[in-house]
N, C-alpha and C. Protein backbone atom coordinates (compact mmCIF):
# COMPACT_ATOMS: atom_id res chain seq x y z
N UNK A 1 27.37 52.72 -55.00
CA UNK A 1 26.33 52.16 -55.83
C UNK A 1 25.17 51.73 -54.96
N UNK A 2 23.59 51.82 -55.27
CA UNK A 2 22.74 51.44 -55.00
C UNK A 2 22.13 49.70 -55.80
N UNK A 3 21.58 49.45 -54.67
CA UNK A 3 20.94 48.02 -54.71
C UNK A 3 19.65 47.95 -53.84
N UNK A 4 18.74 48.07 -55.10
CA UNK A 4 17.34 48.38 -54.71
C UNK A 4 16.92 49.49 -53.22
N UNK A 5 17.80 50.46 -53.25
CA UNK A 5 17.73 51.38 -52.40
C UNK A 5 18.66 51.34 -51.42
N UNK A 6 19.52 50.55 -51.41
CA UNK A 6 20.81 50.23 -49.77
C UNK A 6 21.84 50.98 -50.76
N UNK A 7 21.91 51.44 -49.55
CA UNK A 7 23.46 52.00 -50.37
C UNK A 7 24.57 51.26 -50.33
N UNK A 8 25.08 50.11 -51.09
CA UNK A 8 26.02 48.92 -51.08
C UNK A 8 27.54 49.39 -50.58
N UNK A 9 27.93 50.72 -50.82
CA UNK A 9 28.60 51.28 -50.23
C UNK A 9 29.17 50.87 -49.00
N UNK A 10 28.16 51.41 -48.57
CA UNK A 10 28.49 51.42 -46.81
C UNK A 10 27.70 50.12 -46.25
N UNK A 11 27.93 49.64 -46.99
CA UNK A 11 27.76 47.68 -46.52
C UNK A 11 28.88 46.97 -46.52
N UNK A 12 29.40 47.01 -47.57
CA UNK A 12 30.48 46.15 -47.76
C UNK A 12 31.94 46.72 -48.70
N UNK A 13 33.05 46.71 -48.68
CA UNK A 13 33.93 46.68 -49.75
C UNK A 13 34.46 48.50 -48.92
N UNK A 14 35.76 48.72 -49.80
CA UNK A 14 36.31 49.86 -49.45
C UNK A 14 36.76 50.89 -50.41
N UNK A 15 36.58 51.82 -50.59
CA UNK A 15 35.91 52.78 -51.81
C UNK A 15 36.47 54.32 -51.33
N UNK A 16 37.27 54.33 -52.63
CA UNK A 16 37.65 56.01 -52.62
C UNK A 16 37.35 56.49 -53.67
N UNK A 17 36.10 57.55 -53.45
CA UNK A 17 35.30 58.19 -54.50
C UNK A 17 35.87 59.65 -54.89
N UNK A 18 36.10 59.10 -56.11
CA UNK A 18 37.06 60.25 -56.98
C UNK A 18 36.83 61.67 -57.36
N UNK A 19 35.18 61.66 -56.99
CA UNK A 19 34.12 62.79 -57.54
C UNK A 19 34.70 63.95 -56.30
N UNK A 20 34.98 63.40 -55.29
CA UNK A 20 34.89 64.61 -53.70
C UNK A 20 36.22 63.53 -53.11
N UNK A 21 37.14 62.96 -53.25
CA UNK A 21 37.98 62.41 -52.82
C UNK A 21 38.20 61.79 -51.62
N UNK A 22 36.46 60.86 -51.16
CA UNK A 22 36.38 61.11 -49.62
C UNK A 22 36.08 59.22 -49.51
N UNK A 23 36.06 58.64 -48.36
CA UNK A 23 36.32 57.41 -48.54
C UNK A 23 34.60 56.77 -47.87
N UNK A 24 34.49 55.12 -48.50
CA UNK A 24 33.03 54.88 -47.97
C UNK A 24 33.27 53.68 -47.60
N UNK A 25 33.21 52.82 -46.70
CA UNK A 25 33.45 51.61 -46.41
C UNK A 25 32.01 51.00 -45.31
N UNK A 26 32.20 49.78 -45.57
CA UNK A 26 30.89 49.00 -44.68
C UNK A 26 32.28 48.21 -43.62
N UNK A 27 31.20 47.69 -42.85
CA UNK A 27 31.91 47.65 -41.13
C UNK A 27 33.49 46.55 -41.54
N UNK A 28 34.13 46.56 -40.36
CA UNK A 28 34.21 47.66 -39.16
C UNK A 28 34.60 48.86 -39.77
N UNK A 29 34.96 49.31 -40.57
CA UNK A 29 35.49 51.02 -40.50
C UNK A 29 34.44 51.50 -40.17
N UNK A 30 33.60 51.31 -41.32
CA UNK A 30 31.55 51.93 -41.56
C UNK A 30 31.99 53.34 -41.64
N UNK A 31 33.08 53.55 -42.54
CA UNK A 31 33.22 55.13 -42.94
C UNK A 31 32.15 56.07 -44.24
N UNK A 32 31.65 56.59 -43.87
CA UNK A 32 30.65 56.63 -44.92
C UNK A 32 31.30 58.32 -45.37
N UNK A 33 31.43 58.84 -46.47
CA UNK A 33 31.82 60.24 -46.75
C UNK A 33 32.98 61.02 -45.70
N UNK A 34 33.68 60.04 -45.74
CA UNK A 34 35.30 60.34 -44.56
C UNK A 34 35.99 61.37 -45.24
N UNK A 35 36.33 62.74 -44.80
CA UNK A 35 37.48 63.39 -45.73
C UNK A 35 38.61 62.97 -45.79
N UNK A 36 39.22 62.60 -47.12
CA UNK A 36 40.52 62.37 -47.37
C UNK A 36 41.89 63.26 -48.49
N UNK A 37 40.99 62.66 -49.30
CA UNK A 37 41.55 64.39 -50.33
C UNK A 37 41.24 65.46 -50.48
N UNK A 38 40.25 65.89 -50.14
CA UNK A 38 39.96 66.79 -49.98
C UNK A 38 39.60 67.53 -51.05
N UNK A 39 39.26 66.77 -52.42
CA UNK A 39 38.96 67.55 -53.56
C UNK A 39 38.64 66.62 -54.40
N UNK A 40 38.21 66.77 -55.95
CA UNK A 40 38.04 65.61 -56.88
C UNK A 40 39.48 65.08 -57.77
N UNK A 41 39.30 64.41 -57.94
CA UNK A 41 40.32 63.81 -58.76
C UNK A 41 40.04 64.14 -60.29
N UNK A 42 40.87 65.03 -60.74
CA UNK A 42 41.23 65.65 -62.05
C UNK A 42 41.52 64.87 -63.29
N UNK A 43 41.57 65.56 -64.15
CA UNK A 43 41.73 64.65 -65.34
C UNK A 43 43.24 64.72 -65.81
N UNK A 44 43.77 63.81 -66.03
CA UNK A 44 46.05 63.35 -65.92
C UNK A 44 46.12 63.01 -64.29
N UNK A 45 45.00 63.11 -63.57
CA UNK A 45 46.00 62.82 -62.04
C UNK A 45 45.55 61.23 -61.58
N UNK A 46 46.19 60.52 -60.56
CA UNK A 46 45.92 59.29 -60.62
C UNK A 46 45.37 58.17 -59.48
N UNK A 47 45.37 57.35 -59.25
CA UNK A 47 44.72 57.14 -57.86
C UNK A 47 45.39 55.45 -58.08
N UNK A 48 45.93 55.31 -56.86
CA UNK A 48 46.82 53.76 -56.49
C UNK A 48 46.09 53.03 -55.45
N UNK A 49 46.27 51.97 -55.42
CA UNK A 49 45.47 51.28 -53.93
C UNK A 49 46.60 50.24 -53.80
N UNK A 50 46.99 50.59 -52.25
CA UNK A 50 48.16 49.28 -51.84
C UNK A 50 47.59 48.74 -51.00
N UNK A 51 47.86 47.54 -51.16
CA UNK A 51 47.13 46.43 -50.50
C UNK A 51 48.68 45.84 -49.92
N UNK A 52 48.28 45.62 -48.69
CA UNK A 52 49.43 44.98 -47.73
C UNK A 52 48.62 43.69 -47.06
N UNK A 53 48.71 42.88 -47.79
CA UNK A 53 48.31 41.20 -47.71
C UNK A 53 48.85 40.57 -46.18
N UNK A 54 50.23 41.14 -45.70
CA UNK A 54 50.78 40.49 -44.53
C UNK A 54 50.06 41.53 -43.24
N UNK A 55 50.41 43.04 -43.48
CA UNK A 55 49.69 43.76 -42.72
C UNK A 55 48.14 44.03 -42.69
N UNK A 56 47.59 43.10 -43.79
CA UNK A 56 46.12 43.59 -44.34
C UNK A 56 45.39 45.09 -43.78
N UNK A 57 46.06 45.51 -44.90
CA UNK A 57 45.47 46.80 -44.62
C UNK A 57 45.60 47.42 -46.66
N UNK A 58 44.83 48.21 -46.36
CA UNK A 58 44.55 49.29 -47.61
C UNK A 58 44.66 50.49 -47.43
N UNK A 59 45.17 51.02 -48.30
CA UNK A 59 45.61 52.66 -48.75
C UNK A 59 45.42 53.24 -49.88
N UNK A 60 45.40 54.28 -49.97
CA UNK A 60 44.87 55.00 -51.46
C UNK A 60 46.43 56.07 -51.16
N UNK A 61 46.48 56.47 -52.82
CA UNK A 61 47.33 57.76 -52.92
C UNK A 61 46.70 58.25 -54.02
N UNK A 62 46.84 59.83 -54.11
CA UNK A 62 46.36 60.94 -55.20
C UNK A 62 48.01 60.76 -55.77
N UNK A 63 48.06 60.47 -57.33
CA UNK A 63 49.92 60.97 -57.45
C UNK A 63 51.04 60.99 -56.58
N UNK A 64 50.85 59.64 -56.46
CA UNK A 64 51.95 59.01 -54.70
C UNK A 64 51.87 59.81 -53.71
N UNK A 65 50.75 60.20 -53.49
CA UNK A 65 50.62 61.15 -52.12
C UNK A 65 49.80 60.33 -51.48
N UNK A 66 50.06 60.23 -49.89
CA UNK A 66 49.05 59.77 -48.98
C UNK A 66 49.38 57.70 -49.19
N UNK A 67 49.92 57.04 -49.73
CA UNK A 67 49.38 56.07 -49.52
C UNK A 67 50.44 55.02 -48.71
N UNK A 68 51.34 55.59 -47.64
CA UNK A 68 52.19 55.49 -46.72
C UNK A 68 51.43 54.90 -45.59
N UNK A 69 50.13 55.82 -45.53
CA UNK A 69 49.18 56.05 -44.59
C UNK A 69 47.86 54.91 -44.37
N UNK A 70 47.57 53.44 -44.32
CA UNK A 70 46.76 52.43 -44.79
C UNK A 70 45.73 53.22 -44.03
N UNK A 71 44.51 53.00 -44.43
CA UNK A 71 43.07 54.01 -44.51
C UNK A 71 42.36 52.32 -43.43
N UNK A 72 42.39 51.48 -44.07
CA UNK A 72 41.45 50.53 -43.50
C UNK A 72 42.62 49.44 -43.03
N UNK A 73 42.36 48.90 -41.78
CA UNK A 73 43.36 48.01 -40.90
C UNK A 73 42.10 46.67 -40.54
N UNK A 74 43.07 45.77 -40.61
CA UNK A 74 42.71 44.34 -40.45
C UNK A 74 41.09 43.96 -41.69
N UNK A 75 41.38 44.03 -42.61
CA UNK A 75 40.05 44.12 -43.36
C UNK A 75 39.77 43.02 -44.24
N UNK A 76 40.88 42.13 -44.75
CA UNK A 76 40.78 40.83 -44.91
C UNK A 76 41.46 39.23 -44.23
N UNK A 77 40.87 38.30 -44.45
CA UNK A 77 41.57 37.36 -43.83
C UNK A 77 42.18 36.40 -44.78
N UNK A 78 43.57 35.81 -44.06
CA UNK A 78 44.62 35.10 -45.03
C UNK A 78 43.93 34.15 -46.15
N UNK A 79 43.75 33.89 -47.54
CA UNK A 79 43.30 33.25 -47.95
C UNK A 79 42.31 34.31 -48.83
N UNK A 80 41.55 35.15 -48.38
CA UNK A 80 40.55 35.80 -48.70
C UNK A 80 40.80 36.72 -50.40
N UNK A 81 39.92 36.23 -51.32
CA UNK A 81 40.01 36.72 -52.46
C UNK A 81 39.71 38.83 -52.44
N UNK A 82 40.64 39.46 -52.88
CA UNK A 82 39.74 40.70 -53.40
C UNK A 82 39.78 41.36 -54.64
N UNK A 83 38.69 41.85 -54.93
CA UNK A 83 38.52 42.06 -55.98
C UNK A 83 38.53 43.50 -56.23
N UNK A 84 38.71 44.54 -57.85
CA UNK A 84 38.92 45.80 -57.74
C UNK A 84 37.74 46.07 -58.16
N UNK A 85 36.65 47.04 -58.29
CA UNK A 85 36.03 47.68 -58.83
C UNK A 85 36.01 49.11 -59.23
N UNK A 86 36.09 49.26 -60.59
CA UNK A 86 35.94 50.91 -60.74
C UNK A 86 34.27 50.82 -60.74
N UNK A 87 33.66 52.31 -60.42
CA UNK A 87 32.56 53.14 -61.05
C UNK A 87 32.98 54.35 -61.48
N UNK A 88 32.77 54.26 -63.14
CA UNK A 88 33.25 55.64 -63.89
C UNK A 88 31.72 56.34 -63.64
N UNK A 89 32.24 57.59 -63.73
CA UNK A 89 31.10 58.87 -63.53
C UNK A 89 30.79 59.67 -64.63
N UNK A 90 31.53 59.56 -65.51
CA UNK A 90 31.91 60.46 -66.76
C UNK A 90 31.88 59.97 -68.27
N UNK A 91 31.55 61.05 -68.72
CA UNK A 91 31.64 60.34 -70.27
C UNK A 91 33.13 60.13 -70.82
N UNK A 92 33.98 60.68 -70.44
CA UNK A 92 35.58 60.06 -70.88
C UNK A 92 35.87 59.54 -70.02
N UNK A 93 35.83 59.34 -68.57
CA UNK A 93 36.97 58.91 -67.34
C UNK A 93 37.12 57.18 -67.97
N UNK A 94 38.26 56.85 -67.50
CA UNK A 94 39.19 55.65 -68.10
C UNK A 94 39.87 55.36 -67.05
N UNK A 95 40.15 53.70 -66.95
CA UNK A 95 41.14 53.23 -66.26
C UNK A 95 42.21 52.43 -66.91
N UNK A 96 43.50 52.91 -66.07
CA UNK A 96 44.79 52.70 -66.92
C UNK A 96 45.52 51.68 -66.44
């Protein structure tokens, strides 16, 4: 998402964009268009985010694939609230 021209993206928060399946994060990763799936995310298929609070780290899976694998390491601190955000792209896409 844009904010008056910054791409908020790659500022802050950690983001797997469903359109090209590729990841965007602001520092430290500062991954901006990272390949991960390698494709878009379809319509019946699904997308998980595990959050490991003791290991703080985050992971994504396509249909329990991949999320074994935490994508972003050390990214919050004990105490620290997070929050989910979708951005739908589509005139049907839905979250379940």
């Amino acid at each position: 998402f844009n904010v008056r021209g910054t791409r908020m993206f790659e500022k802050c928060g950690w983001f797997f964009n469903c359109l090209n399946g590729n990841l965007y994060s602001g520092p430290p990763s500062s991954f901006s268009n990272k390949s991960y799936h390698n494709s878009r995310v379809n319509v019946g298929e699904y997308v998980e985010v595990v959050v490991d609070r003791t290991a703080k780290t985050i992971a994504f899976s396509v249909n329990g694939k991949g999320g074994s694998n935490p994508l972003y390491h050390n990214v919050f601190n004990d105490g620290d609230d997070l929050r989910a955000c979708v951005i739908l792209s589509w005139k049907h896409d839905s979250v379940g």
